[in-house]
C-alpha atoms as a PDB file:
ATOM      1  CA  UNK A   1      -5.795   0.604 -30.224  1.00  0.00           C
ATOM      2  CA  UNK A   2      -4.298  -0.547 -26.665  1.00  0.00           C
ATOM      3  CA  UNK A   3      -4.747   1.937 -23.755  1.00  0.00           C
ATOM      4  CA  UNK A   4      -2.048   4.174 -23.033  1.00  0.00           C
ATOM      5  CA  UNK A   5      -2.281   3.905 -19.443  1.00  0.00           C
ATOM      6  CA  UNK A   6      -1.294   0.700 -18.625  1.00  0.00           C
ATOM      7  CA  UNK A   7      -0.072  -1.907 -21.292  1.00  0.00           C
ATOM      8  CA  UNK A   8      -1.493  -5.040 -19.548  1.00  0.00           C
ATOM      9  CA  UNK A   9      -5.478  -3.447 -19.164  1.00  0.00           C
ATOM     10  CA  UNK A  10      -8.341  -4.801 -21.401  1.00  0.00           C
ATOM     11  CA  UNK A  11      -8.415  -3.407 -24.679  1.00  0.00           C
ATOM     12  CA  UNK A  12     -11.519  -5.439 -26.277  1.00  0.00           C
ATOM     13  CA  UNK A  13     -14.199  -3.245 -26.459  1.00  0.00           C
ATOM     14  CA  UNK A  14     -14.823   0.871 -27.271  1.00  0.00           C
ATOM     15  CA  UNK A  15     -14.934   1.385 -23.760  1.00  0.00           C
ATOM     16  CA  UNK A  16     -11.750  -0.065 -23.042  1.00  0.00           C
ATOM     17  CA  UNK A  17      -9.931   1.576 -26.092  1.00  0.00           C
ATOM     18  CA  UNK A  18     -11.359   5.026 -24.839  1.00  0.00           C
ATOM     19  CA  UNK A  19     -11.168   4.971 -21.592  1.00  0.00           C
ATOM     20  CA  UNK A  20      -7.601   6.136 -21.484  1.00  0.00           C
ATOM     21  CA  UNK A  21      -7.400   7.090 -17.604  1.00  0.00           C
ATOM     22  CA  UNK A  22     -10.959   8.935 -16.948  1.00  0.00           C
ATOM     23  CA  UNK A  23     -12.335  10.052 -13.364  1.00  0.00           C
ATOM     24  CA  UNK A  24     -13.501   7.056 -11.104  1.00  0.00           C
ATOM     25  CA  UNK A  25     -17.044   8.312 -11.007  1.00  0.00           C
ATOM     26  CA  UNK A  26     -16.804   7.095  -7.003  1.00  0.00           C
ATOM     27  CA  UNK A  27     -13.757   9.112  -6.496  1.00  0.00           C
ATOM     28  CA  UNK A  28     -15.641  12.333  -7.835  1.00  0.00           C
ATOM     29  CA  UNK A  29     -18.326  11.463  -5.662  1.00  0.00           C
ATOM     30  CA  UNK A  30     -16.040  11.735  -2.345  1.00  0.00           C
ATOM     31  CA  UNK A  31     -14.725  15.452  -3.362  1.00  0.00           C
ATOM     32  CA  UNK A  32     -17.531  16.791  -1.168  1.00  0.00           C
ATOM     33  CA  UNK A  33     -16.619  14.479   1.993  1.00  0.00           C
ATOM     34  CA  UNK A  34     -13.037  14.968   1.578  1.00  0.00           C
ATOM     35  CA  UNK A  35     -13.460  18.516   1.751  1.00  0.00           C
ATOM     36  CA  UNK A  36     -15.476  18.783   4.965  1.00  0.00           C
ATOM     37  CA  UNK A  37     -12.719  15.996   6.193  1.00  0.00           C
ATOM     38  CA  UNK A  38     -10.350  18.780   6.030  1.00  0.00           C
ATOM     39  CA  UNK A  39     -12.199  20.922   7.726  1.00  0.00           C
ATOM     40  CA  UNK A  40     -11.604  24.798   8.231  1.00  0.00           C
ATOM     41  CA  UNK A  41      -7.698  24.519   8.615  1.00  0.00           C
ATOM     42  CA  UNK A  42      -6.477  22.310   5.373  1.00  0.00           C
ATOM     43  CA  UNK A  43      -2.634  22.862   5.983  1.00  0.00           C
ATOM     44  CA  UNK A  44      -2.851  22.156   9.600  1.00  0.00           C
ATOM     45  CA  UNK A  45      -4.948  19.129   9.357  1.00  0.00           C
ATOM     46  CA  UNK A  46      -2.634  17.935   6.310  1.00  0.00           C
ATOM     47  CA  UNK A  47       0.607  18.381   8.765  1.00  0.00           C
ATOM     48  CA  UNK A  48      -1.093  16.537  11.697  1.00  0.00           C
ATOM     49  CA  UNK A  49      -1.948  13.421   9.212  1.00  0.00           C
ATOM     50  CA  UNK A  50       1.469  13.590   8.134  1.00  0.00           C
ATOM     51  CA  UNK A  51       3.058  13.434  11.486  1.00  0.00           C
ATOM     52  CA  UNK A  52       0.716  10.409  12.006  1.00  0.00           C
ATOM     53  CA  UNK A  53       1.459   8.615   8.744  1.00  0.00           C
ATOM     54  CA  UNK A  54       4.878   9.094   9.250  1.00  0.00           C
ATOM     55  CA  UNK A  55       4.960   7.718  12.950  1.00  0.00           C
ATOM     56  CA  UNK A  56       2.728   4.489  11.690  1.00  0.00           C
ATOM     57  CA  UNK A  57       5.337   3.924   8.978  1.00  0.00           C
ATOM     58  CA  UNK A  58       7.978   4.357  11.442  1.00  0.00           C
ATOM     59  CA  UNK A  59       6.435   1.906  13.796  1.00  0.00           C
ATOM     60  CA  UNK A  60       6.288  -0.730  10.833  1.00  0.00           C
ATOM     61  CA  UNK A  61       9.349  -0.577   8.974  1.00  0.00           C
ATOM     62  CA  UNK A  62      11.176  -0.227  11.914  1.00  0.00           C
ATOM     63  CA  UNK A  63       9.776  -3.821  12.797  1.00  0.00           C
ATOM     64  CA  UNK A  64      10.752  -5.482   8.950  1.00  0.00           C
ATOM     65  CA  UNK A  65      13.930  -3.806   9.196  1.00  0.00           C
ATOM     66  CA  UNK A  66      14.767  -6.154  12.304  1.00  0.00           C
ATOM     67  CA  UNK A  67      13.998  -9.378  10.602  1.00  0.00           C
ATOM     68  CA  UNK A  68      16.409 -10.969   8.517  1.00  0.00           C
ATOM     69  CA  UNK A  69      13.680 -12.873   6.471  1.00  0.00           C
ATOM     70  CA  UNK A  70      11.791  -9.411   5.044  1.00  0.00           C
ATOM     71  CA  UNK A  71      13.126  -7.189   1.576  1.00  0.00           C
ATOM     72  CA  UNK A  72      11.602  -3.997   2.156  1.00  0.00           C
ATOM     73  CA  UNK A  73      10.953  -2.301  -1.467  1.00  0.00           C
ATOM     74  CA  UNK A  74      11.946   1.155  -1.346  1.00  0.00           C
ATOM     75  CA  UNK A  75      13.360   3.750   1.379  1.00  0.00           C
ATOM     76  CA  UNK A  76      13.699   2.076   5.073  1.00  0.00           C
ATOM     77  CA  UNK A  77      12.892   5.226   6.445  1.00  0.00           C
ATOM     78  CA  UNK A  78       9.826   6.815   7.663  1.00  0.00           C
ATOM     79  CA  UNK A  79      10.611  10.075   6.862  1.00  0.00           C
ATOM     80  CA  UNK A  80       7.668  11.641   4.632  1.00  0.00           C
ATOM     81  CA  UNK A  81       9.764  13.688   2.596  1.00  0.00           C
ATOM     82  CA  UNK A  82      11.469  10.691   1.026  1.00  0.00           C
ATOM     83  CA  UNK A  83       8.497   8.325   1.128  1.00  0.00           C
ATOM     84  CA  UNK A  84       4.661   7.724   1.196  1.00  0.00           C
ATOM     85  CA  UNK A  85       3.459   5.837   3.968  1.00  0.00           C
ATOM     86  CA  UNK A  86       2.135   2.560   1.584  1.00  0.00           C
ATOM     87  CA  UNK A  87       4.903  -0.074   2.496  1.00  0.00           C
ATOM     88  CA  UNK A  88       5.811  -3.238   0.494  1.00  0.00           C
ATOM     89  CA  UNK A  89       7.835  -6.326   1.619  1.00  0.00           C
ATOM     90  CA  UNK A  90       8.001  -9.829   1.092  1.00  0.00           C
ATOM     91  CA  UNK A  91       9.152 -12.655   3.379  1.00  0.00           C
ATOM     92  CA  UNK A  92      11.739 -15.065   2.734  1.00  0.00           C
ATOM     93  CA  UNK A  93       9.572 -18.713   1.996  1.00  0.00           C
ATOM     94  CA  UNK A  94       6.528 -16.982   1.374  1.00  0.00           C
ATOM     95  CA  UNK A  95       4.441 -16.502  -1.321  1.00  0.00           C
ATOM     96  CA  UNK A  96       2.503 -12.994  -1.082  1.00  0.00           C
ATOM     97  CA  UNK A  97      -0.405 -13.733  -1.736  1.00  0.00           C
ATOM     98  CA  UNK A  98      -0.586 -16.995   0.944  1.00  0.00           C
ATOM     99  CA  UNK A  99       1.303 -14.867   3.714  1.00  0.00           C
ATOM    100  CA  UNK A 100      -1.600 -11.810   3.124  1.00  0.00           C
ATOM    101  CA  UNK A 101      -4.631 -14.457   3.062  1.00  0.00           C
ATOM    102  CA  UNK A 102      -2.656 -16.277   6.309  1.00  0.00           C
ATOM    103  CA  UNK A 103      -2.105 -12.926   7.956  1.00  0.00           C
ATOM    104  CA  UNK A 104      -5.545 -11.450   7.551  1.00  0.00           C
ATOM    105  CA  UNK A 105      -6.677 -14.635   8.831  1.00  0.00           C
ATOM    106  CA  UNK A 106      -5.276 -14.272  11.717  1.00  0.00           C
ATOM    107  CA  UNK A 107      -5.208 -10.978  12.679  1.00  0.00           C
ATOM    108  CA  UNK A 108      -7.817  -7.440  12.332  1.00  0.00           C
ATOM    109  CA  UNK A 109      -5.264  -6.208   9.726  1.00  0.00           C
ATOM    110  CA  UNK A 110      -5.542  -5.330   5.943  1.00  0.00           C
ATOM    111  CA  UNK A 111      -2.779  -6.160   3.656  1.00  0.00           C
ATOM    112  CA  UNK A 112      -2.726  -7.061   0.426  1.00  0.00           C
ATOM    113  CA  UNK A 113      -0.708  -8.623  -1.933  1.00  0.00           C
ATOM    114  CA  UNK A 114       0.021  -7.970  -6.138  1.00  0.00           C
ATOM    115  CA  UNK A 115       1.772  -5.902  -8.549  1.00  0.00           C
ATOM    116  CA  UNK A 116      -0.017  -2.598  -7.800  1.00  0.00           C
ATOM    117  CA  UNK A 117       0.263  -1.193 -11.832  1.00  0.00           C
ATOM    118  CA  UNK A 118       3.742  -1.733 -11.694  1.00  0.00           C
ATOM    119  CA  UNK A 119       3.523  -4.999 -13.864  1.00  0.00           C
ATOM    120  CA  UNK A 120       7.238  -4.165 -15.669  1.00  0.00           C
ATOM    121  CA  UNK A 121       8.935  -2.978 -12.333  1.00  0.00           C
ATOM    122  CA  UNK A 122       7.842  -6.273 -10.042  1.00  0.00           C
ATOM    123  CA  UNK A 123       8.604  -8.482 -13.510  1.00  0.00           C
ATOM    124  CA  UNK A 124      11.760  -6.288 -13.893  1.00  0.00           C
ATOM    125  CA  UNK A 125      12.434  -7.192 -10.450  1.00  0.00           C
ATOM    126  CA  UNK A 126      12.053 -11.201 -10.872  1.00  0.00           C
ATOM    127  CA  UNK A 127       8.756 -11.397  -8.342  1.00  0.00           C
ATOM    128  CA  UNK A 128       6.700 -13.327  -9.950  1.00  0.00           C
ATOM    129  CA  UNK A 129       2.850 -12.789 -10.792  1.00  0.00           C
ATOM    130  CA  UNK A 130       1.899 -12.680  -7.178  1.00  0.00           C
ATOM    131  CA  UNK A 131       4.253  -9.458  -6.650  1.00  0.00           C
ATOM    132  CA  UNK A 132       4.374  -7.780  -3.611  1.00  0.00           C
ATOM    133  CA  UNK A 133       2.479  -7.897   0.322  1.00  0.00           C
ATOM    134  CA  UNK A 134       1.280  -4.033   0.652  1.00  0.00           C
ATOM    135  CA  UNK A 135       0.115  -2.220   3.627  1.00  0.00           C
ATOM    136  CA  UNK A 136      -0.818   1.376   3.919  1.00  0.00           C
ATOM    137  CA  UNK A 137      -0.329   3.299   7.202  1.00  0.00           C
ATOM    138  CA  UNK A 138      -2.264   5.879   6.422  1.00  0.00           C
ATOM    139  CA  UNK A 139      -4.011   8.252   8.614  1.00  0.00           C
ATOM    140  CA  UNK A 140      -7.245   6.706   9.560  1.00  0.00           C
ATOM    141  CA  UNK A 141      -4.690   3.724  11.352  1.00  0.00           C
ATOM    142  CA  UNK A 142      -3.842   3.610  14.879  1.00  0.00           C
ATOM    143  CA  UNK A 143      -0.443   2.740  16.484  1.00  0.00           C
ATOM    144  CA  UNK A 144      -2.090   0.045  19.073  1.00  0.00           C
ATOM    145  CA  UNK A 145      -0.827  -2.454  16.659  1.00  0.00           C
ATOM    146  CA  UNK A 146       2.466  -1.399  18.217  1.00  0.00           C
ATOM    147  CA  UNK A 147       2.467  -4.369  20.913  1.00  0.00           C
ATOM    148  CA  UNK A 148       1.391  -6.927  18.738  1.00  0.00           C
ATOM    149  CA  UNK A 149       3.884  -7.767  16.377  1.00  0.00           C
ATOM    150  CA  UNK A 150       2.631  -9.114  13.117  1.00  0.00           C
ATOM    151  CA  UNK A 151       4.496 -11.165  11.121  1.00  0.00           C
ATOM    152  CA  UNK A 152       5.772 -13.256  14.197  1.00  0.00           C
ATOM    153  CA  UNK A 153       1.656 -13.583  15.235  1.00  0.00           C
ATOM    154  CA  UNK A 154       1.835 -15.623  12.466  1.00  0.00           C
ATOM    155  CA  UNK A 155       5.431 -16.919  12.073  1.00  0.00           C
ATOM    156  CA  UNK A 156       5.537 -18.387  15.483  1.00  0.00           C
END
């Protein structure tokens, strides 16, 4: 027995055969904090993240979409009703997975580089085992990184 969940996980011992996609016993845990996160107003905290995602995104892509040298994966757009705000790319001459340890060398930023679970997609796609550079512009980002451009931090 293989687990159903994802083709390429572990499938050696019980736990791996039976563990077909159980609660993260850490992500259970948060509930709680997420709730209080949220506060009294859910919706209206939800639509004020969402505003923000979407103008970090914005910020971002709008950046890769100027440079010859990036594929952005997916919808160029910010726009939250065709996209989440997680953003991959990869630049022309560099490997992922060098350009995310040069990057975060360099700069206060987290990226990271991979296949995410989509194994057959980035192999579908012809990009190799180190997949993908990944960066979320989620809510609890800023826009300062505005001014300070990343990719040419490092490329210049």
């Amino acid at each position: 027995m293989q687990s159903l969940g994802h083709y390429f996980n572990p499938s050696k011992t019980i736990a791996d055969k039976l563990g077909l996609g159980s609660a993260s016993y850490e992500l259970v845990a948060g509930i709680p904090p997420v709730v209080e996160y949220f506060g009294g107003d859910p919706e209206s905290t939800w639509k004020s993240i969402e505003a923000h995602e979407q103008e970090l995104s914005a910020i971002l892509l709008k950046y890769l979409d100027s440079r010859d040298d990036v594929t952005i994966f997916g919808v160029k757009e910010a726009d939250s009703t065709k996209r989440v705000p997680t953003i991959s790319f990869n630049v022309e001459g560099w490997d992922s997975k060098t350009l995310v340890e040069t990057l975060e060398k360099k700069t206060k930023f987290g990226f990271r580089w991979g296949k995410f679970y989509s194994n057959r997609l980035c192999d579908f796609m012809g990009l190799g085992e180190r997949g993908v550079v990944r960066v979320s512009m989620v809510h609890y980002n800023t826009c300062k990184f505005h001014n300070y451009t990343i990719l040419e931090t490092l490329l210049t």
